[in-house]
C-alpha atoms as a PDB file:
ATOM      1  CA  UNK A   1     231.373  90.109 234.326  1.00  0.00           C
ATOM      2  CA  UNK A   2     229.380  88.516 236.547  1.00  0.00           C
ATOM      3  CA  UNK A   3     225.592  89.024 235.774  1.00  0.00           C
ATOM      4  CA  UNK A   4     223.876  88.256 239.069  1.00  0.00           C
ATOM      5  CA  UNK A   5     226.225  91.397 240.361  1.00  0.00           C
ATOM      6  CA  UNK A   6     224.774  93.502 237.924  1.00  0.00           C
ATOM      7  CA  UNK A   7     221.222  92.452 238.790  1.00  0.00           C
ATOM      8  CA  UNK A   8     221.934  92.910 242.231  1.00  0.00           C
ATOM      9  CA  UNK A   9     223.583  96.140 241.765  1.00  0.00           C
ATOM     10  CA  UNK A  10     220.740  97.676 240.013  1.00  0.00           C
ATOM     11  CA  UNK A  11     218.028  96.548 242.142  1.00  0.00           C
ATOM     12  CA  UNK A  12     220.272  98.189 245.119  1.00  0.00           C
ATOM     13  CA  UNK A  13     219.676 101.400 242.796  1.00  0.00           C
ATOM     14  CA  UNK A  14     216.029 100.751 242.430  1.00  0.00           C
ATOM     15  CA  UNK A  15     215.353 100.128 246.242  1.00  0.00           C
ATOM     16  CA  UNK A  16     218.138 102.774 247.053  1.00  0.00           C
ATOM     17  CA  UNK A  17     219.145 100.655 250.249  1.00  0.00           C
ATOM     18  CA  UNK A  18     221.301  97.652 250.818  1.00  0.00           C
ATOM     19  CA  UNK A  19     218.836  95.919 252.888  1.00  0.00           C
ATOM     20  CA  UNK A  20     215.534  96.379 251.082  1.00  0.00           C
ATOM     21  CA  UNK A  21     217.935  95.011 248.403  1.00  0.00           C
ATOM     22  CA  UNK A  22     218.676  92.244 250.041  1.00  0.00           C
ATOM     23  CA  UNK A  23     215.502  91.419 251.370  1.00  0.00           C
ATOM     24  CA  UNK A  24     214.169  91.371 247.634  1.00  0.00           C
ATOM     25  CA  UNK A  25     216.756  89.454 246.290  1.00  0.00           C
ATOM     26  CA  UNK A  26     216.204  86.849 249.242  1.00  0.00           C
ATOM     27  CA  UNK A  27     220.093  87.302 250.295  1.00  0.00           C
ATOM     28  CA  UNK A  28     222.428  88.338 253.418  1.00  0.00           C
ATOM     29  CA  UNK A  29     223.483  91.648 253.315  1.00  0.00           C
ATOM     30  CA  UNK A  30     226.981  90.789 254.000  1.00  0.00           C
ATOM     31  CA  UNK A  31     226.811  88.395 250.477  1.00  0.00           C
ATOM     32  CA  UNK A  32     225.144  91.852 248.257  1.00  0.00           C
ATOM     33  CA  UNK A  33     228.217  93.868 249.547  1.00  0.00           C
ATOM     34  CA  UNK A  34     230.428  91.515 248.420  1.00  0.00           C
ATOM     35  CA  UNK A  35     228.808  91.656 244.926  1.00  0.00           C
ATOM     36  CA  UNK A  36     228.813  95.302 244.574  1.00  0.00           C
ATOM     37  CA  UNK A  37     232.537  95.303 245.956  1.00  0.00           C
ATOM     38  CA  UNK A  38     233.277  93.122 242.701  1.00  0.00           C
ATOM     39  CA  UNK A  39     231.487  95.080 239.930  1.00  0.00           C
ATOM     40  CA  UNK A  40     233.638  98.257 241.468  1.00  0.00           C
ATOM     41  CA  UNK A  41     236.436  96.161 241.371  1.00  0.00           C
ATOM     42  CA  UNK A  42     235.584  95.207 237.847  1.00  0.00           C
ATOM     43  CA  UNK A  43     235.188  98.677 236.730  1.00  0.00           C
ATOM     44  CA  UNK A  44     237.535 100.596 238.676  1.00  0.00           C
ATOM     45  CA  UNK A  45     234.811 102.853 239.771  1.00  0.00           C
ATOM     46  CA  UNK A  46     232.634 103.695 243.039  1.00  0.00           C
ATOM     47  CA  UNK A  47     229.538 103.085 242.402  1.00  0.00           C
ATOM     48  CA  UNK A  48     228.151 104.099 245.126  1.00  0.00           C
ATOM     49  CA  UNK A  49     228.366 107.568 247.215  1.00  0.00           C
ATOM     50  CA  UNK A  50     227.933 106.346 250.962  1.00  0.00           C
ATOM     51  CA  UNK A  51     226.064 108.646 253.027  1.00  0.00           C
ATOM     52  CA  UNK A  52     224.515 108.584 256.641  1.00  0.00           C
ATOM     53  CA  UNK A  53     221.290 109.134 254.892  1.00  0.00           C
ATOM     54  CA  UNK A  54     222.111 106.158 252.447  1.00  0.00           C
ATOM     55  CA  UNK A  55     223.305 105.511 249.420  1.00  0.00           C
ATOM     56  CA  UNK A  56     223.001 106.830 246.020  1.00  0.00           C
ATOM     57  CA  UNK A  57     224.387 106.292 242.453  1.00  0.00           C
ATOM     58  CA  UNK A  58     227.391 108.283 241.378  1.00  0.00           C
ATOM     59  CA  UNK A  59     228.077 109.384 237.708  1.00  0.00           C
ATOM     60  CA  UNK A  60     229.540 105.966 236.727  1.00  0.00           C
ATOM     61  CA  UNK A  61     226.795 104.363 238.759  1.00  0.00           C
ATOM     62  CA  UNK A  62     223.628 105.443 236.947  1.00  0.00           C
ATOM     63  CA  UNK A  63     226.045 105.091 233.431  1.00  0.00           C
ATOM     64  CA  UNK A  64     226.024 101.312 234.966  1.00  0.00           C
ATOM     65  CA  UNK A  65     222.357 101.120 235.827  1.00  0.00           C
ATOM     66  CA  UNK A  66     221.325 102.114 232.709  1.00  0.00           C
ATOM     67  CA  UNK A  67     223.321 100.216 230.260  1.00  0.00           C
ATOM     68  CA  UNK A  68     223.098  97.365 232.898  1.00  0.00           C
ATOM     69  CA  UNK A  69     219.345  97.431 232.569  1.00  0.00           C
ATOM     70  CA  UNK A  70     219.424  97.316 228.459  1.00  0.00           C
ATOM     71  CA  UNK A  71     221.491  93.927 229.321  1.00  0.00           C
ATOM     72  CA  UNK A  72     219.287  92.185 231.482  1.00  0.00           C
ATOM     73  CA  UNK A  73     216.680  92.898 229.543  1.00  0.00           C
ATOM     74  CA  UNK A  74     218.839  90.987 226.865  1.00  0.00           C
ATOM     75  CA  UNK A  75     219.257  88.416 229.201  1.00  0.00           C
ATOM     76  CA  UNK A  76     215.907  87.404 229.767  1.00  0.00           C
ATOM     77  CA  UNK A  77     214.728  87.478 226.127  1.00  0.00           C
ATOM     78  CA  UNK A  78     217.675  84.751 225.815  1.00  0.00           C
ATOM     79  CA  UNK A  79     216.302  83.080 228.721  1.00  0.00           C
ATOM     80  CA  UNK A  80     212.707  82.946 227.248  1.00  0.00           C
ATOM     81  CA  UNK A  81     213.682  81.880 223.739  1.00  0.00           C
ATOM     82  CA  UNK A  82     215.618  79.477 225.117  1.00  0.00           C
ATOM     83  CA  UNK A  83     212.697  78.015 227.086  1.00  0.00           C
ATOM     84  CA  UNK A  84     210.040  78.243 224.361  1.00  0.00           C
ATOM     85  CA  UNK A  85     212.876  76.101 222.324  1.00  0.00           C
ATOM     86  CA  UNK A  86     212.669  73.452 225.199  1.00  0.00           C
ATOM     87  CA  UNK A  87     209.006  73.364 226.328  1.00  0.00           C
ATOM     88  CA  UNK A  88     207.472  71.741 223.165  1.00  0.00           C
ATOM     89  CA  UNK A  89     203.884  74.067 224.618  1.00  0.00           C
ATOM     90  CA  UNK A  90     204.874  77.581 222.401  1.00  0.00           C
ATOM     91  CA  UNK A  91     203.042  80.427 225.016  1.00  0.00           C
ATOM     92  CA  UNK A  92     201.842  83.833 223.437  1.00  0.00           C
ATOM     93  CA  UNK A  93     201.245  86.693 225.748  1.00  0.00           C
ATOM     94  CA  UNK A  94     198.442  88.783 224.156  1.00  0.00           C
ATOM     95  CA  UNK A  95     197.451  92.409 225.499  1.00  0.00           C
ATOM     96  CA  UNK A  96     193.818  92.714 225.468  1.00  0.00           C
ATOM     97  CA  UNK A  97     191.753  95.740 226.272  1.00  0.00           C
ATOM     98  CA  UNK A  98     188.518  94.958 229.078  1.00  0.00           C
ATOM     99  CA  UNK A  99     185.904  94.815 226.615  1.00  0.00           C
ATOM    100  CA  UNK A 100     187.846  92.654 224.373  1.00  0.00           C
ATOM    101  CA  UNK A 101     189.937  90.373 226.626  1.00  0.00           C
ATOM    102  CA  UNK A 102     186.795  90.164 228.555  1.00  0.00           C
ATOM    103  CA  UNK A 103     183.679  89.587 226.202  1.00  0.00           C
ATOM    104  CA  UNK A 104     184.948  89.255 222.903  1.00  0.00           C
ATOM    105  CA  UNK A 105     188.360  87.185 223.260  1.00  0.00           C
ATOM    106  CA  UNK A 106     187.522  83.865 225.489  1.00  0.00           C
ATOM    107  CA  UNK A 107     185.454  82.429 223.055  1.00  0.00           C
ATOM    108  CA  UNK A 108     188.289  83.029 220.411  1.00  0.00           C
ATOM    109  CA  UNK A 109     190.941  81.410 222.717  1.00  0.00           C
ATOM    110  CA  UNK A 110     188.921  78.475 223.362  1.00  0.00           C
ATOM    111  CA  UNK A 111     188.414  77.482 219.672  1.00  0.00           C
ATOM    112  CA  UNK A 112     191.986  78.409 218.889  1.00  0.00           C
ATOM    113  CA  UNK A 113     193.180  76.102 221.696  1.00  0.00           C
ATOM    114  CA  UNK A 114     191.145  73.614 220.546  1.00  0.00           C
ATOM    115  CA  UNK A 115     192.580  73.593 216.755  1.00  0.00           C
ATOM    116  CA  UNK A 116     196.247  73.707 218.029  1.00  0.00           C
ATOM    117  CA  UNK A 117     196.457  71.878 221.582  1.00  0.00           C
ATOM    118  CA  UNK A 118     199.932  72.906 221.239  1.00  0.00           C
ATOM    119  CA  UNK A 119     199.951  76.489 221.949  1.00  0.00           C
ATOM    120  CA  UNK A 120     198.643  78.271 224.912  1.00  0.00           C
ATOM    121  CA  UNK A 121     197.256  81.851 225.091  1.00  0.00           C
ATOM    122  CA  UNK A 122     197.626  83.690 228.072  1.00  0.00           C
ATOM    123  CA  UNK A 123     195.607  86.797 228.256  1.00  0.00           C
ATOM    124  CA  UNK A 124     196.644  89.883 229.909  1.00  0.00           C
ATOM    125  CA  UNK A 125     193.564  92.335 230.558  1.00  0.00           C
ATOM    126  CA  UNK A 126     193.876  95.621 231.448  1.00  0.00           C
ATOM    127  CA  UNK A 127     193.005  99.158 229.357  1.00  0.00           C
ATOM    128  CA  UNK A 128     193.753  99.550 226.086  1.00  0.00           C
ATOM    129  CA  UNK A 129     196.704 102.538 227.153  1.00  0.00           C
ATOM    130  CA  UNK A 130     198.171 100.136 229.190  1.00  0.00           C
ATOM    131  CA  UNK A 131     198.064  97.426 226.219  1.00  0.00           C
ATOM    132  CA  UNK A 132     199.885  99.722 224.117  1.00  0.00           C
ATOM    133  CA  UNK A 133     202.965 100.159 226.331  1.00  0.00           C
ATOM    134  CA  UNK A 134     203.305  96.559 227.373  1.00  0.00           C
ATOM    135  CA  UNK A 135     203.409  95.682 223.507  1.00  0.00           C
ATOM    136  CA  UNK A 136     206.045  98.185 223.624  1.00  0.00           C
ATOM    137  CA  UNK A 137     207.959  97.189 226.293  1.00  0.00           C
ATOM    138  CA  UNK A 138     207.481  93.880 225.058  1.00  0.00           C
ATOM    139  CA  UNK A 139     205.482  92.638 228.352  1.00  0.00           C
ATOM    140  CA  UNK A 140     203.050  90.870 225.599  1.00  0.00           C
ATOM    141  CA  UNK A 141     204.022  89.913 222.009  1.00  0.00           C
ATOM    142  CA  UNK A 142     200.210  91.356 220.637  1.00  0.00           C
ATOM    143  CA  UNK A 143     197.444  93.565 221.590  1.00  0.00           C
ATOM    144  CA  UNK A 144     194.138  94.590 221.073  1.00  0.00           C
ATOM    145  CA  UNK A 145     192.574  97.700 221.604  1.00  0.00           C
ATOM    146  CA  UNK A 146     189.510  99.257 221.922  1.00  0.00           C
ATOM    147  CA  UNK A 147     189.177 103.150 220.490  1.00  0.00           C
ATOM    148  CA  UNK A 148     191.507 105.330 219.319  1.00  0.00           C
ATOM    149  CA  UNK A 149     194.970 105.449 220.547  1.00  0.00           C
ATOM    150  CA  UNK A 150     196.698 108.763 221.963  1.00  0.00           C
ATOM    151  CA  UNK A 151     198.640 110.283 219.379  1.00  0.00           C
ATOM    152  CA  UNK A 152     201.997 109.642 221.523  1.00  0.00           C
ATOM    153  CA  UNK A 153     201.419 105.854 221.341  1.00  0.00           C
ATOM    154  CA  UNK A 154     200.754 105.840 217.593  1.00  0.00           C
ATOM    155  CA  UNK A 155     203.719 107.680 217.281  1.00  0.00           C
ATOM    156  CA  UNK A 156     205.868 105.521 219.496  1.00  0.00           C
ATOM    157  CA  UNK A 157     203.956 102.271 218.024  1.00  0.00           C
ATOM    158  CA  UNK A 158     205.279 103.338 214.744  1.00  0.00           C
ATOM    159  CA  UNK A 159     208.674 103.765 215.799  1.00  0.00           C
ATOM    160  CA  UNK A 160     209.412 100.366 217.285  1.00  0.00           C
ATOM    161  CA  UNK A 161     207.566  98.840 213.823  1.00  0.00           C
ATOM    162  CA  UNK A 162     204.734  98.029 215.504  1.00  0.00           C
ATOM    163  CA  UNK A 163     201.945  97.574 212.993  1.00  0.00           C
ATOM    164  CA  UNK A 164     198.115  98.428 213.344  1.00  0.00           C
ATOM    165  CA  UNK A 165     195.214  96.710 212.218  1.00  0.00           C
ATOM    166  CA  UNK A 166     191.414  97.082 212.231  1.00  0.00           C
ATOM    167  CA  UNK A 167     189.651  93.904 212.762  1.00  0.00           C
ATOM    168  CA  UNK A 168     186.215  94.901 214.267  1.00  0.00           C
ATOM    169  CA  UNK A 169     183.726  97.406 214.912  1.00  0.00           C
ATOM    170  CA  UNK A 170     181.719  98.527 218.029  1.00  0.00           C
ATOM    171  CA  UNK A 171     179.368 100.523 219.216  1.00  0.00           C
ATOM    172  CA  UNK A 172     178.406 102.230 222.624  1.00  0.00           C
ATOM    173  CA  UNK A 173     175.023 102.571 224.173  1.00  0.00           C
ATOM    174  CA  UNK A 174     173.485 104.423 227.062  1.00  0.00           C
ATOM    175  CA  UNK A 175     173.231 101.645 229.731  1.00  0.00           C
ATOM    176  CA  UNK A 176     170.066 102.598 232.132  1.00  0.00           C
ATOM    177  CA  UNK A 177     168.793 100.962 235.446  1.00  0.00           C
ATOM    178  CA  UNK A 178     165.619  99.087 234.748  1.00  0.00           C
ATOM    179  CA  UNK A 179     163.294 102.092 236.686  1.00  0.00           C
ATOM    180  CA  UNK A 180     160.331 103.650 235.748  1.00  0.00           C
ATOM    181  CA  UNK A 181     161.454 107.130 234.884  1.00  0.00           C
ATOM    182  CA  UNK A 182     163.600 105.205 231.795  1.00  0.00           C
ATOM    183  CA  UNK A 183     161.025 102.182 231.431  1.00  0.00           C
ATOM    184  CA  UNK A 184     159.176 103.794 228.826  1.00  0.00           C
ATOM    185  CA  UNK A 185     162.426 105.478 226.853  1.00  0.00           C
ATOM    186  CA  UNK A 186     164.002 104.341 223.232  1.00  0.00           C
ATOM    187  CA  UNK A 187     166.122 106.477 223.225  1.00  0.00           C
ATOM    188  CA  UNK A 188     168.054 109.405 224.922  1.00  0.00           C
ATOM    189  CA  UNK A 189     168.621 113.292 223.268  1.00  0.00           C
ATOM    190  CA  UNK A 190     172.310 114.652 223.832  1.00  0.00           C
ATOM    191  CA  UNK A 191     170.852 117.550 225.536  1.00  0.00           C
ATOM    192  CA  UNK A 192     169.030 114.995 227.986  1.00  0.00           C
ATOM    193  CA  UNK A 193     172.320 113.167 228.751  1.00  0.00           C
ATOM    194  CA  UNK A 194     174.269 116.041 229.656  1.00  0.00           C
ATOM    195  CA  UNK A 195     172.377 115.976 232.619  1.00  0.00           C
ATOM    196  CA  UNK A 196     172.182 112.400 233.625  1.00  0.00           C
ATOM    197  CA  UNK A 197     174.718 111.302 236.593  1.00  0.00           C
ATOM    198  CA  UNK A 198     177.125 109.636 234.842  1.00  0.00           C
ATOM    199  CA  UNK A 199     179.035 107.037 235.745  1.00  0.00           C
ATOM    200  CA  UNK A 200     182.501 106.675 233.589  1.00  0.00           C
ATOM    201  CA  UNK A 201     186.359 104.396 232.735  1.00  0.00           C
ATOM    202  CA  UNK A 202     189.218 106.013 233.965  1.00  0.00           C
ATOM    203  CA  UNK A 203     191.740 107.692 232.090  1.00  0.00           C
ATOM    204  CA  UNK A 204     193.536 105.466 229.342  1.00  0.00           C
ATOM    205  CA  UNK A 205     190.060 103.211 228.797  1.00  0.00           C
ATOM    206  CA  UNK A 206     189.581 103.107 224.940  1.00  0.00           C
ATOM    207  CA  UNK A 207     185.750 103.611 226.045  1.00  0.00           C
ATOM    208  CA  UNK A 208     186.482 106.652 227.566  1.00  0.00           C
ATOM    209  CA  UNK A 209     188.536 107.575 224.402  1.00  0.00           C
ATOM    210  CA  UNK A 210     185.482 106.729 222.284  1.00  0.00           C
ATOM    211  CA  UNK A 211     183.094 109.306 224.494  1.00  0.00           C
ATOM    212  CA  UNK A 212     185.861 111.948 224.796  1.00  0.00           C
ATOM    213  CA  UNK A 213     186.052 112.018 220.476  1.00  0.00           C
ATOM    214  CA  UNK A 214     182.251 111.353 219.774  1.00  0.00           C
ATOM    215  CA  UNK A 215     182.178 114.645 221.912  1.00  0.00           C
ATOM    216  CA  UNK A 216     184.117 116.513 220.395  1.00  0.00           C
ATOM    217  CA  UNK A 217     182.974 116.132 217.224  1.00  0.00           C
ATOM    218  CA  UNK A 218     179.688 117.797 218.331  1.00  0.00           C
ATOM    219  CA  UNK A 219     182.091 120.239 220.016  1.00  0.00           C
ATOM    220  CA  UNK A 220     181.362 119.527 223.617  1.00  0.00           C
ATOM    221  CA  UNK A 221     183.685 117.911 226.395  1.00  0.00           C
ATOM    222  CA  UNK A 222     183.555 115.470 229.312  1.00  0.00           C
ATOM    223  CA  UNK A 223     183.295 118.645 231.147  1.00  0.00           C
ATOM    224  CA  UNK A 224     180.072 118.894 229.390  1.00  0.00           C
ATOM    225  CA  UNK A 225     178.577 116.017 231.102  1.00  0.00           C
ATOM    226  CA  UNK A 226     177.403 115.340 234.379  1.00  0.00           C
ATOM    227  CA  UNK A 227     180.174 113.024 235.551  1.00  0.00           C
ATOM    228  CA  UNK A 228     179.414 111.848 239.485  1.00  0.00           C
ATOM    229  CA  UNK A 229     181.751 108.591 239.407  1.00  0.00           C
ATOM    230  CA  UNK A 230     184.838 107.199 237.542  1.00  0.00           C
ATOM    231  CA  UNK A 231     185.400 103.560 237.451  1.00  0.00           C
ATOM    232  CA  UNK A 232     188.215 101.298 235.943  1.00  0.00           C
ATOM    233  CA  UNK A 233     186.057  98.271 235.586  1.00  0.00           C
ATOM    234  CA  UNK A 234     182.747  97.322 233.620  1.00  0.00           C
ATOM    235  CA  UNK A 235     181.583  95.097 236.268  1.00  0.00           C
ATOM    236  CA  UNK A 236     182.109  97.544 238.742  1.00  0.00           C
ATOM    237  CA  UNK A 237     180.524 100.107 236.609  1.00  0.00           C
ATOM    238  CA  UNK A 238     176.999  97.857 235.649  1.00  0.00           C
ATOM    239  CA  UNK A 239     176.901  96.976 238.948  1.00  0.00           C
ATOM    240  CA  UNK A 240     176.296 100.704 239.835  1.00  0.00           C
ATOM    241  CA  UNK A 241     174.065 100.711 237.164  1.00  0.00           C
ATOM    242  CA  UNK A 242     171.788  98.439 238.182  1.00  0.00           C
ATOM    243  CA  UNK A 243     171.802  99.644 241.835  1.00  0.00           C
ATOM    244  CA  UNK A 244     170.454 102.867 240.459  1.00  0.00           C
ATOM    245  CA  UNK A 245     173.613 105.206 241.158  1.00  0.00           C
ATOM    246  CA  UNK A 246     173.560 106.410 237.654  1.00  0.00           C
ATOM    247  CA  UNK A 247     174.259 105.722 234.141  1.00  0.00           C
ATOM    248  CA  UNK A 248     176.388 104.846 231.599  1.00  0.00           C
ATOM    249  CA  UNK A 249     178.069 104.235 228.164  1.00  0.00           C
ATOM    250  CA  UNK A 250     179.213 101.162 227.740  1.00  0.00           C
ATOM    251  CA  UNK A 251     179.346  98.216 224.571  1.00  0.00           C
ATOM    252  CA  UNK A 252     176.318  95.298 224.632  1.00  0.00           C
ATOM    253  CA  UNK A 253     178.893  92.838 223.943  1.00  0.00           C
ATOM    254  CA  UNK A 254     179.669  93.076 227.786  1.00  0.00           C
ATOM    255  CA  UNK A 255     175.891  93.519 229.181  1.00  0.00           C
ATOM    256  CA  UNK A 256     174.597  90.319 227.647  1.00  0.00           C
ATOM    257  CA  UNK A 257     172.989  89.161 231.179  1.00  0.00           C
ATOM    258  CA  UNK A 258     172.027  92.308 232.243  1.00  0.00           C
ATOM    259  CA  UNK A 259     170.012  92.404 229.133  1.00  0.00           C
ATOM    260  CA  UNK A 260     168.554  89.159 229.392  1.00  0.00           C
ATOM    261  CA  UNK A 261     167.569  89.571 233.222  1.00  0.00           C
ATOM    262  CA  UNK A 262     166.175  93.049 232.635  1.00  0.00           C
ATOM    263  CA  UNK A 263     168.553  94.453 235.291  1.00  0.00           C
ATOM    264  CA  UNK A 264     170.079  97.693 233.003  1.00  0.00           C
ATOM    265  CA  UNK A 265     168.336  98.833 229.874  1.00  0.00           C
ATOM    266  CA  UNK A 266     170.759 100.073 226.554  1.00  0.00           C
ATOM    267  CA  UNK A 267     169.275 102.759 224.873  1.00  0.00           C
ATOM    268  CA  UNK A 268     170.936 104.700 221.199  1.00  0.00           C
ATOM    269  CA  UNK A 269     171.583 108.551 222.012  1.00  0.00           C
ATOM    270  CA  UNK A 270     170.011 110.565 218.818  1.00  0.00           C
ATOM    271  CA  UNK A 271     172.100 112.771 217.311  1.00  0.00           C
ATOM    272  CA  UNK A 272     175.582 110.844 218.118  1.00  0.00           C
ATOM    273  CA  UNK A 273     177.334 107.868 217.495  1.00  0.00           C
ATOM    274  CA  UNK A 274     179.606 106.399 220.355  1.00  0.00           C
ATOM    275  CA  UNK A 275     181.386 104.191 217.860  1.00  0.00           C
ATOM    276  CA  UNK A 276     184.978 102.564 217.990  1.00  0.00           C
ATOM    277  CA  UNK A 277     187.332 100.185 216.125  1.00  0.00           C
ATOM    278  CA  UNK A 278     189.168  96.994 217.416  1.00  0.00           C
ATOM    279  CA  UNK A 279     192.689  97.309 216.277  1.00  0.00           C
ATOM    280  CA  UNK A 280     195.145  94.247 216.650  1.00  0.00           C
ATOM    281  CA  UNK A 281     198.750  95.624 217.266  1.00  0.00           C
ATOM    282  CA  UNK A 282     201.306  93.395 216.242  1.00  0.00           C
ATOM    283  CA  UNK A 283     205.374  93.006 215.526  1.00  0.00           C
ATOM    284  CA  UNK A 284     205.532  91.828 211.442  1.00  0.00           C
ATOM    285  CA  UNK A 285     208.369  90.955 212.281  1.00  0.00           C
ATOM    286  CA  UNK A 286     207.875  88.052 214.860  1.00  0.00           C
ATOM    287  CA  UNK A 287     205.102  86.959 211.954  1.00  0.00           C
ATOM    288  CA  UNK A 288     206.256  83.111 211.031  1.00  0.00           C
ATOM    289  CA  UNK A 289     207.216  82.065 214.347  1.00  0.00           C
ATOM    290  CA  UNK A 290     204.579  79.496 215.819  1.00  0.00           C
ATOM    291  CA  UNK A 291     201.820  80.111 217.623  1.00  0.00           C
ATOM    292  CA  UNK A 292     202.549  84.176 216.401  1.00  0.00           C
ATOM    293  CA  UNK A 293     201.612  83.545 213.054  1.00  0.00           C
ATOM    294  CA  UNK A 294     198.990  81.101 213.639  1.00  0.00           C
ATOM    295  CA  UNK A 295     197.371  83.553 216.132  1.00  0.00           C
ATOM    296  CA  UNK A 296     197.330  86.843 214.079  1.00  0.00           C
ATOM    297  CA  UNK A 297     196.024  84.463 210.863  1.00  0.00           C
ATOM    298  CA  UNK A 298     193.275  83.066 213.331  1.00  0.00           C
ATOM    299  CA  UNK A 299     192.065  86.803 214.646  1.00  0.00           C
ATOM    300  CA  UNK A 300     192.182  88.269 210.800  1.00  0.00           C
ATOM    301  CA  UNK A 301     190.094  85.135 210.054  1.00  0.00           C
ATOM    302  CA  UNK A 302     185.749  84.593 210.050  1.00  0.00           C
ATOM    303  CA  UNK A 303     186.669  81.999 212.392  1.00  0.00           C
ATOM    304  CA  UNK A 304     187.960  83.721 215.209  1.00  0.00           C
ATOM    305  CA  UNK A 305     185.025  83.187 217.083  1.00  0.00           C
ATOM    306  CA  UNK A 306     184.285  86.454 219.200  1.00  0.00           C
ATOM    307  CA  UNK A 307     182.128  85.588 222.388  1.00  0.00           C
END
């Protein structure tokens, strides 16, 4: 079988049209015809039902696509091992929640760089949901994430052998604009911030996580709250902050210079704890393969370094 058919075949599937197709794979469409035209050949089959509308899968077409995609998936990993075997640099793709990958993690890379010139850690940043699915689609080989995980990831994590590890601790705080109604606070009463505008992550954000089950505990919802803005960014979110649009809950690790130049205050809410773990989520598996192993020893170590 030829391979680059089957690529080509099932991005004609994903772009359901010969052209878009083509234009993607950066060929005529005369020459992506010709492939699909083989793989029938090869299999007997249409692939394909023709319409004046388009084109669309048949049976043995999406029986194609599907298997087809399991083996260039295949494919690739060959292609990548094959590639860390030549390029005497080993590259790890770590998952990082935005808190983590953004605050905690570039000090930790730096140092770790520094002790093995040979390896290079490329950080992927987005929220801690989306770190869980791309270490199990394999889009990164580790991750990190901030607060707890849905129970469907756990569930899936544990499936694929994915194992889970705490290896730090964090806390929340109310973040404040530097005004005068909260110049003179300490600290903020539950009751209090159920009625402050609140500014808050999006859906899969292992800070939002953190808020949603500190709440419940105390039996009270986000619904609870008076939520006027949702964000997917802490930068985004201090900088409403400090423009007085409202407040916050977000870690100190990440307000460092907002603290020092007075711009946002953090204050404790009494009566509740906005707490959450760092958990490192890792294949045991790929453990003794360079930089893997040296990695995951490094972030389990007193060394690591957090920023």
């Amino acid at each position: 079988m030829d391979f680059g058919s089957l690529r080509a075949f099932c991005t004609v599937v994903e772009t359901g049209s010969i052209s878009k197709a083509a234009r993607k794979l950066f060929i005529t469409q005369p020459a992506l015809s010709v492939k699909i035209q083989g793989l029938e050949k090869y299999y007997k089959e249409s692939l394909f039902d023709r319409t004046n509308k388009g084109i669309k899968p048949t049976q043995t077409g999406l029986l194609v696509y599907n298997q087809g995609q399991k083996i260039l998936a295949i494919l690739e990993n060959i292609e990548s091992e094959i590639n860390r075997n030549r390029n005497p640099v080993r590259e790890l793709m770590v998952g990082a929640a935005s808190t983590i990958g953004n605050y905690a993690l570039p000090c930790t890379v730096y140092v770790f760089s520094e002790r093995y010139p040979d390896c290079k850690i490329s950080l992927e940043i987005s929220n801690s949901q989306r770190v869980a699915e791309s270490v199990l689609n394999r889009k990164v080989e580790m991750g990190l994430v901030e607060g707890p995980l849905a129970e469907s990831h756990k569930k899936a994590l544990a499936q694929e052998g994915v194992k889970t590890k705490v290896i730090a601790h964090n806390e929340l705080f109310l973040i404040v604009p530097n005004a005068e109604k909260f110049r003179e606070l300490k600290s903020v009463k539950l009751e209090d911030l159920q009625k402050l505008p609140l500014i808050i992550r999006e859906k899969g954000s292992g800070i939002r996580s953190t808020v949603e089950t500190a709440l419940e505990e105390k039996g009270l919802t986000l619904k609870d709250l008076n939520i006027i803005l949702e964000l997917n960014t802490i930068n985004s979110i201090k900088s409403a902050v400090a423009a007085n649009k409202g407040v916050s809950l977000l870690p100190k690790m990440a307000l460092r210079k907002e603290l020092n130049y007075k711009t946002v205050k953090a204050l404790p809410v009494d009566g509740i704890s906005f707490s959450h773990d760092f958990t490192l989520l890792y294949y045991h598996t790929e453990n003794g393969k360079p930089p893997y192993s040296a990695f995951l020893k490094f972030l389990n170590s007193k060394d690591r370094g957090f920023c």
